[in-house]
PDB file of N, CA and C in Angstrom:
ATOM      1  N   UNK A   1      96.296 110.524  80.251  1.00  0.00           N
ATOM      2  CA  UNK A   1      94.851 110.373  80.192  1.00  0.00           C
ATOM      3  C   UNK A   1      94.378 109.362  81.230  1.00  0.00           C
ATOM      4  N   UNK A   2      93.315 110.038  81.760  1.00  0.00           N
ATOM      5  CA  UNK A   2      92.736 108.729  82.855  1.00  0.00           C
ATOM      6  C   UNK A   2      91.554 108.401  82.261  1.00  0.00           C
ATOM      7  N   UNK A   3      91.212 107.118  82.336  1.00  0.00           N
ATOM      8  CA  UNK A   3      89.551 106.452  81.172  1.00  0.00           C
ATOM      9  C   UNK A   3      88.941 106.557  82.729  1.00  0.00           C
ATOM     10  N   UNK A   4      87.904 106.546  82.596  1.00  0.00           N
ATOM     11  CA  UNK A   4      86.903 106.442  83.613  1.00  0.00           C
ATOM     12  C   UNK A   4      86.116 104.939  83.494  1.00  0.00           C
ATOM     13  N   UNK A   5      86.518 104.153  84.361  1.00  0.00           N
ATOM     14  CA  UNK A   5      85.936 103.061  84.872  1.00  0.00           C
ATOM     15  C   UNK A   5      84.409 102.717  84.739  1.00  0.00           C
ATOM     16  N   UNK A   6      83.579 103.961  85.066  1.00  0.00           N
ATOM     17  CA  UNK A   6      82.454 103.966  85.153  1.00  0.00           C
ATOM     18  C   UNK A   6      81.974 104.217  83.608  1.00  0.00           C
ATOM     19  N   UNK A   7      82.390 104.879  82.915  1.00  0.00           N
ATOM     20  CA  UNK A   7      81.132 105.102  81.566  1.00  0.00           C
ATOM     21  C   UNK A   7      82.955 104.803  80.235  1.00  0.00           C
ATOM     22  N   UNK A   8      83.976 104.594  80.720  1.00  0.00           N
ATOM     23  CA  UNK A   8      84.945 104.669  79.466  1.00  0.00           C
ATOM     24  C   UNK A   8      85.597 105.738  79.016  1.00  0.00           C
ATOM     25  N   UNK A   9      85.127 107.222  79.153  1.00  0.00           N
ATOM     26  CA  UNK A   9      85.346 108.225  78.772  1.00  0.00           C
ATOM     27  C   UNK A   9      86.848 108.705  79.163  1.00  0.00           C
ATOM     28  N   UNK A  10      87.627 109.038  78.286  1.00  0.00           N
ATOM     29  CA  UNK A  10      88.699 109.629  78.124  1.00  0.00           C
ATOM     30  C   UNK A  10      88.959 110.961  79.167  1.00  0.00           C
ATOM     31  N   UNK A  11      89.629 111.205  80.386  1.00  0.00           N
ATOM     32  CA  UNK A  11      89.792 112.774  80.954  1.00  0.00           C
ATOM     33  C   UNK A  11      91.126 113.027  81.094  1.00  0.00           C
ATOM     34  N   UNK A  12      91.501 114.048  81.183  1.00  0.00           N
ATOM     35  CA  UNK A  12      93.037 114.656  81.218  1.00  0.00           C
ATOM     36  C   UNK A  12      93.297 113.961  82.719  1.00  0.00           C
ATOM     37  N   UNK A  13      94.685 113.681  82.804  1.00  0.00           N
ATOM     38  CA  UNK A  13      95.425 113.403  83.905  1.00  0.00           C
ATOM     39  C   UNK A  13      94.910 113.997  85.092  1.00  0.00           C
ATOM     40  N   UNK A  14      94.924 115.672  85.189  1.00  0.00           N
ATOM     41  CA  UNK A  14      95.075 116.458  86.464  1.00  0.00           C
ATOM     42  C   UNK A  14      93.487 116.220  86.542  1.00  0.00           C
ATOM     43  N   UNK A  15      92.375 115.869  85.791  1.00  0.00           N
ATOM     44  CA  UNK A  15      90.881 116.100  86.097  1.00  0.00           C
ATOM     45  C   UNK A  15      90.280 115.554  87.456  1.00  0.00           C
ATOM     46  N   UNK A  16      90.051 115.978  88.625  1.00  0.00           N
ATOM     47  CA  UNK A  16      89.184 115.189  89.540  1.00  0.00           C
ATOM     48  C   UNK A  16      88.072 114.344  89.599  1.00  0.00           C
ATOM     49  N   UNK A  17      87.058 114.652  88.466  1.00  0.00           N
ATOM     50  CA  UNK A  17      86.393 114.144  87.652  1.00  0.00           C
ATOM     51  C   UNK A  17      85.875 113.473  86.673  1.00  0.00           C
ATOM     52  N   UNK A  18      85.242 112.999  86.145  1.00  0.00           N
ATOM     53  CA  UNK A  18      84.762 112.766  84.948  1.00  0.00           C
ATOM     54  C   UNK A  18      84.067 113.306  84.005  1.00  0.00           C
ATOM     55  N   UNK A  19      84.599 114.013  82.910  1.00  0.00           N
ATOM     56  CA  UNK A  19      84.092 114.933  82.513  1.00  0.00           C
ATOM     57  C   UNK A  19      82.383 114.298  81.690  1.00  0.00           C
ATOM     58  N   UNK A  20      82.114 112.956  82.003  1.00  0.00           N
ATOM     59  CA  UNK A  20      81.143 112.939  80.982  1.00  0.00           C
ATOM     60  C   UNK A  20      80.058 112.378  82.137  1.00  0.00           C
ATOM     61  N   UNK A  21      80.283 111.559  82.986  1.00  0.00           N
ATOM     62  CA  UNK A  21      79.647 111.202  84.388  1.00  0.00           C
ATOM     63  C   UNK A  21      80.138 111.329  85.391  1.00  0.00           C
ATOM     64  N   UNK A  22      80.876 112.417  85.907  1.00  0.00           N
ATOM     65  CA  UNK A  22      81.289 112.904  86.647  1.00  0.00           C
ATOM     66  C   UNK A  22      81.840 112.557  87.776  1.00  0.00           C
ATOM     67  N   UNK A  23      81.854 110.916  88.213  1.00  0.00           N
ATOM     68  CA  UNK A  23      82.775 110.482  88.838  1.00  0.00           C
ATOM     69  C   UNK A  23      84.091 111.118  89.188  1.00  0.00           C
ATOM     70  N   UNK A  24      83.956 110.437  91.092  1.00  0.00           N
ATOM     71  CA  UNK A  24      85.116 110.812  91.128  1.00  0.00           C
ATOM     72  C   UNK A  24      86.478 110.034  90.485  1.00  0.00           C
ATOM     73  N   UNK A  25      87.495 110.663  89.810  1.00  0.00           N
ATOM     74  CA  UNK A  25      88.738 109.519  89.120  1.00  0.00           C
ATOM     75  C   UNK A  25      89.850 109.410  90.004  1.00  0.00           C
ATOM     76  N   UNK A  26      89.668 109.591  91.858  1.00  0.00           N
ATOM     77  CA  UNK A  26      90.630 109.253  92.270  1.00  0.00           C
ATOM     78  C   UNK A  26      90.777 107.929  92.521  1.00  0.00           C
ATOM     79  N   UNK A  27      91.935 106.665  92.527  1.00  0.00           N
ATOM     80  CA  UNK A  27      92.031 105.840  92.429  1.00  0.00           C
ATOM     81  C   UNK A  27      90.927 104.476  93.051  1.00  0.00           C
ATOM     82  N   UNK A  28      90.834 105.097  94.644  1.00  0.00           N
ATOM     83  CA  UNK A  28      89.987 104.178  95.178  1.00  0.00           C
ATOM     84  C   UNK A  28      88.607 104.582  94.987  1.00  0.00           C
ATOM     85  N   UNK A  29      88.099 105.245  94.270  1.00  0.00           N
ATOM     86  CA  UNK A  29      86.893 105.541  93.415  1.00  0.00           C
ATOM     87  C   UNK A  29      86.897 104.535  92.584  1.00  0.00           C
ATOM     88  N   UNK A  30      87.781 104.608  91.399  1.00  0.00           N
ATOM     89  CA  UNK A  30      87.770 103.874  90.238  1.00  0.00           C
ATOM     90  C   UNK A  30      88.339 102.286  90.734  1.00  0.00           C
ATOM     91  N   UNK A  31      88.594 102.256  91.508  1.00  0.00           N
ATOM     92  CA  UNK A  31      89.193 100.368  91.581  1.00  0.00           C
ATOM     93  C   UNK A  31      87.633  99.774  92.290  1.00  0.00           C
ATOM     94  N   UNK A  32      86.967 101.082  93.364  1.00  0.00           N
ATOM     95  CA  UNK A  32      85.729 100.405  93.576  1.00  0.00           C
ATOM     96  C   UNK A  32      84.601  99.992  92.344  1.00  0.00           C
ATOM     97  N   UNK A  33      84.251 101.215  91.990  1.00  0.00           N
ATOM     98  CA  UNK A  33      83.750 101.056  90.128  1.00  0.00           C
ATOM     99  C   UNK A  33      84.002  99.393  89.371  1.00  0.00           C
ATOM    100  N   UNK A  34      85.304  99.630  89.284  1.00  0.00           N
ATOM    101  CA  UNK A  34      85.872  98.414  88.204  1.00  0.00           C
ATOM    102  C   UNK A  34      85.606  97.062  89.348  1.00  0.00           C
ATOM    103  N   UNK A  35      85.623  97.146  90.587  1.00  0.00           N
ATOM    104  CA  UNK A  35      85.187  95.446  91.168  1.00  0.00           C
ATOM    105  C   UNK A  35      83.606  95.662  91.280  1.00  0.00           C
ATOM    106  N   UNK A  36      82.515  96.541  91.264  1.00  0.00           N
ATOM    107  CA  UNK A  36      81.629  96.638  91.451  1.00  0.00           C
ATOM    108  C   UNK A  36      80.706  96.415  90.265  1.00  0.00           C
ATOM    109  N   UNK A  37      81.417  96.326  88.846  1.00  0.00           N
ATOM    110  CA  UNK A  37      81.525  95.960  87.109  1.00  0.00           C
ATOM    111  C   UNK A  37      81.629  94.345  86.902  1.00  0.00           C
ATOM    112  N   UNK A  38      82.942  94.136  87.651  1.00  0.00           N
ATOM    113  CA  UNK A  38      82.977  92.923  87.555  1.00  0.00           C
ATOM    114  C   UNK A  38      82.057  92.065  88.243  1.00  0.00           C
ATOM    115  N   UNK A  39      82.122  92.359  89.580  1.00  0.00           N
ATOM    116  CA  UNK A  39      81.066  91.647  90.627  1.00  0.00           C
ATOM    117  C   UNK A  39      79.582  91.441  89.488  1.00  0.00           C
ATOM    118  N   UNK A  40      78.738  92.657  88.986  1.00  0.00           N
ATOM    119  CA  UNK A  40      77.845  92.582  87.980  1.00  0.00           C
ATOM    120  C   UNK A  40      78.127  91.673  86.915  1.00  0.00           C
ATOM    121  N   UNK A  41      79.144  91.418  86.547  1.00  0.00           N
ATOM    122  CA  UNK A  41      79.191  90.851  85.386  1.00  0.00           C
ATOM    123  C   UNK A  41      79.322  89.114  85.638  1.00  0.00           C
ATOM    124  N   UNK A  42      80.149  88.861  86.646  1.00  0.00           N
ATOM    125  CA  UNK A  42      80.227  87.853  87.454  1.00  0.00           C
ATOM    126  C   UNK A  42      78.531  87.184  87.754  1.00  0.00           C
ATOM    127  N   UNK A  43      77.666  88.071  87.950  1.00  0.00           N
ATOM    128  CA  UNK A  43      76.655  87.123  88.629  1.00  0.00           C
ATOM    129  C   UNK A  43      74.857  87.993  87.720  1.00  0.00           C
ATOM    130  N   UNK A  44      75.278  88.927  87.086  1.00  0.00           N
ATOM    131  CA  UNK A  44      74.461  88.895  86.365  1.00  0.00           C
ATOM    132  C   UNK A  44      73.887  88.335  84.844  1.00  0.00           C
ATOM    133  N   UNK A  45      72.940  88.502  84.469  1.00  0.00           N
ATOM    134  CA  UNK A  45      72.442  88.000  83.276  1.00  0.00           C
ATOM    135  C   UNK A  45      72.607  88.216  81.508  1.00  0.00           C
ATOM    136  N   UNK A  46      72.814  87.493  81.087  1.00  0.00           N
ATOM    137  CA  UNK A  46      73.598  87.740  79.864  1.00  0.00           C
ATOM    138  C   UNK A  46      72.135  87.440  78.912  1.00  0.00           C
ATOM    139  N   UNK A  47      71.478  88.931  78.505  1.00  0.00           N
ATOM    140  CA  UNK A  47      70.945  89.270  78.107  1.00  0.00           C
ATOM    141  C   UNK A  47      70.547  88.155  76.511  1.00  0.00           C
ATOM    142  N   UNK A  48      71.929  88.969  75.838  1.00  0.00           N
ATOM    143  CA  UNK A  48      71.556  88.273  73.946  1.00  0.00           C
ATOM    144  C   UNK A  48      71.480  86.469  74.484  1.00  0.00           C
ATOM    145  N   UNK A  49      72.051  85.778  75.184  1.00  0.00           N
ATOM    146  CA  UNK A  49      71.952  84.848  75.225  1.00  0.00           C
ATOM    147  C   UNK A  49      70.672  84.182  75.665  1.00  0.00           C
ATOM    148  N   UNK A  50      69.920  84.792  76.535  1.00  0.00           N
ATOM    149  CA  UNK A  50      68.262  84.931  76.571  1.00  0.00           C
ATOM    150  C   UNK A  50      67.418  85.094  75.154  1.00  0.00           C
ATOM    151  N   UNK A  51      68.107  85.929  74.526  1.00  0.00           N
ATOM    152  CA  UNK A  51      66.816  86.462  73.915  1.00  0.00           C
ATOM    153  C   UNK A  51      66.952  85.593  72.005  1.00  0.00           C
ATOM    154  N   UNK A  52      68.592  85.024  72.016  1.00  0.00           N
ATOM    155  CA  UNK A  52      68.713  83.948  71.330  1.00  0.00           C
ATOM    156  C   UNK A  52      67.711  82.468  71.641  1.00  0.00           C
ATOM    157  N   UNK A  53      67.918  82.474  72.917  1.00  0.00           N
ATOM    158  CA  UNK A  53      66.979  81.438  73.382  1.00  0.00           C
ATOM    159  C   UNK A  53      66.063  81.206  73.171  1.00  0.00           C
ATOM    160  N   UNK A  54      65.380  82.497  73.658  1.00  0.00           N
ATOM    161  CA  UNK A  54      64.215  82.782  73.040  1.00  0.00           C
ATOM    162  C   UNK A  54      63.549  82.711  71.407  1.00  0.00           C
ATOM    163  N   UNK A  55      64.297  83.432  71.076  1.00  0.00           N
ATOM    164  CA  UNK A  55      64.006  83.354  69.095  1.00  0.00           C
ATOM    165  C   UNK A  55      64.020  81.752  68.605  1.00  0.00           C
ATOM    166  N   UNK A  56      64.836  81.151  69.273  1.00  0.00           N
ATOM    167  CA  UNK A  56      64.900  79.329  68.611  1.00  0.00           C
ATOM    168  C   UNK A  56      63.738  78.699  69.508  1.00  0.00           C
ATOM    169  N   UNK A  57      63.526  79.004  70.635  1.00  0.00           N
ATOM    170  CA  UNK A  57      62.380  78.280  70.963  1.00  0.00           C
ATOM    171  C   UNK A  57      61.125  78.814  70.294  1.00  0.00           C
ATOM    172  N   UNK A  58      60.974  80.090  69.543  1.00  0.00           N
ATOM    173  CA  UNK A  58      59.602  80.222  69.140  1.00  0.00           C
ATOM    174  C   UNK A  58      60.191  80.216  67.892  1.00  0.00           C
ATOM    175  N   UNK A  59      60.972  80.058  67.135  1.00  0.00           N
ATOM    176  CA  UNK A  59      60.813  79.225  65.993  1.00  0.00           C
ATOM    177  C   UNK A  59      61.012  77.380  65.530  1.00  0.00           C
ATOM    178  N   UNK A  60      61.077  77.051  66.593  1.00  0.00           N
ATOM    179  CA  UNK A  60      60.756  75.252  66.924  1.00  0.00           C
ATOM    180  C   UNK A  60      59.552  75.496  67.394  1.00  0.00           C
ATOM    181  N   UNK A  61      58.714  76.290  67.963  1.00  0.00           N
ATOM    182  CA  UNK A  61      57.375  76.234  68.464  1.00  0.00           C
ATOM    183  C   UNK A  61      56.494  76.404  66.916  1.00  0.00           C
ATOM    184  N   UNK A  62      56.792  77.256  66.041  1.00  0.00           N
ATOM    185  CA  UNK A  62      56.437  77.426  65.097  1.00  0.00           C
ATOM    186  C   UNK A  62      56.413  76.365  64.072  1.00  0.00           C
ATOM    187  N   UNK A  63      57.627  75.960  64.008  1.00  0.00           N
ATOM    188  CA  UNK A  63      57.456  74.874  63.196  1.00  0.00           C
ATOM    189  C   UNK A  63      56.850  73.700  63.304  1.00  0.00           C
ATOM    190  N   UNK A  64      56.639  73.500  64.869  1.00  0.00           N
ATOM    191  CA  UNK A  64      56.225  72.178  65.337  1.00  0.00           C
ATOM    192  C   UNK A  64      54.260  72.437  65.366  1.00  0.00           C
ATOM    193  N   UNK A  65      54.215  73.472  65.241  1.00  0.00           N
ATOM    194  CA  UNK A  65      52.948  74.221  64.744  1.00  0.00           C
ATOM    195  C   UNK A  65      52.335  73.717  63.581  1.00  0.00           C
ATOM    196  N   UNK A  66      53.680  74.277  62.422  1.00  0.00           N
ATOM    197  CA  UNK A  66      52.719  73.777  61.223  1.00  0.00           C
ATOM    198  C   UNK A  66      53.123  72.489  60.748  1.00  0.00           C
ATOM    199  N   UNK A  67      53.776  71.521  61.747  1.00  0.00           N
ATOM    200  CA  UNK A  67      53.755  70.139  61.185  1.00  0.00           C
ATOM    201  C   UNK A  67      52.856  69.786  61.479  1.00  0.00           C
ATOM    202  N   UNK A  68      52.128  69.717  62.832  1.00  0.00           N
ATOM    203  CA  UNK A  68      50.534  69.102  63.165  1.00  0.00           C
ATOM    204  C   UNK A  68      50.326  69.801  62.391  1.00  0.00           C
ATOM    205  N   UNK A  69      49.601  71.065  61.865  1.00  0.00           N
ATOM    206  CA  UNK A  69      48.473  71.130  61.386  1.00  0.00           C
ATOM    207  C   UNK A  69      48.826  70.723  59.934  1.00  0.00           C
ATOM    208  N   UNK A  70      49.638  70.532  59.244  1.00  0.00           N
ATOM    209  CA  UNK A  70      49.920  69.708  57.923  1.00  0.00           C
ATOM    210  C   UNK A  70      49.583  68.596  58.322  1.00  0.00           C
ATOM    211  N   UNK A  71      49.951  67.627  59.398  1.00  0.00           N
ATOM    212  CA  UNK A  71      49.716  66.509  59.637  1.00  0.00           C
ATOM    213  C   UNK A  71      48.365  66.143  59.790  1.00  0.00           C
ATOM    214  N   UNK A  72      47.549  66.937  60.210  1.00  0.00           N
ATOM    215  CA  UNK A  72      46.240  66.814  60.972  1.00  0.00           C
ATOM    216  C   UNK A  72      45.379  67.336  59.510  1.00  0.00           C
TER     217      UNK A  72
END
């Protein structure tokens, strides 16, 4: 079985292809794929860790909300 680099998908040995994104699965296809994954992963943005960020800063915004106005 060859996995396809690009989407994961399982293809028979002899396949030229990818049967689900159709990539080509000859080797220097797939080693470009897999450094072109990493390179992305290397220097792009890590999403949940944003959007965690996000959720605690607007619930400290919130709270700091209704302490003034309790306070006030």
């Amino acid at each position: 079985m060859i996995i396809c680099q690009a989407c994961g998908t399982s293809n028979p040995d002899d396949a030229a292809f990818c049967s689900k994104c159709a990539r080509k699965l000859d080797t220097a296809t797939q080693n470009a794929v897999a450094q072109q994954r990493a390179q992305h992963t290397a220097t792009g943005i890590n999403w949940s860790s944003v959007v965690i960020a996000l959720v605690v800063i607007v619930i400290v915004a919130a709270a700091l909300v209704l302490v003034v106005t309790h306070v006030l």
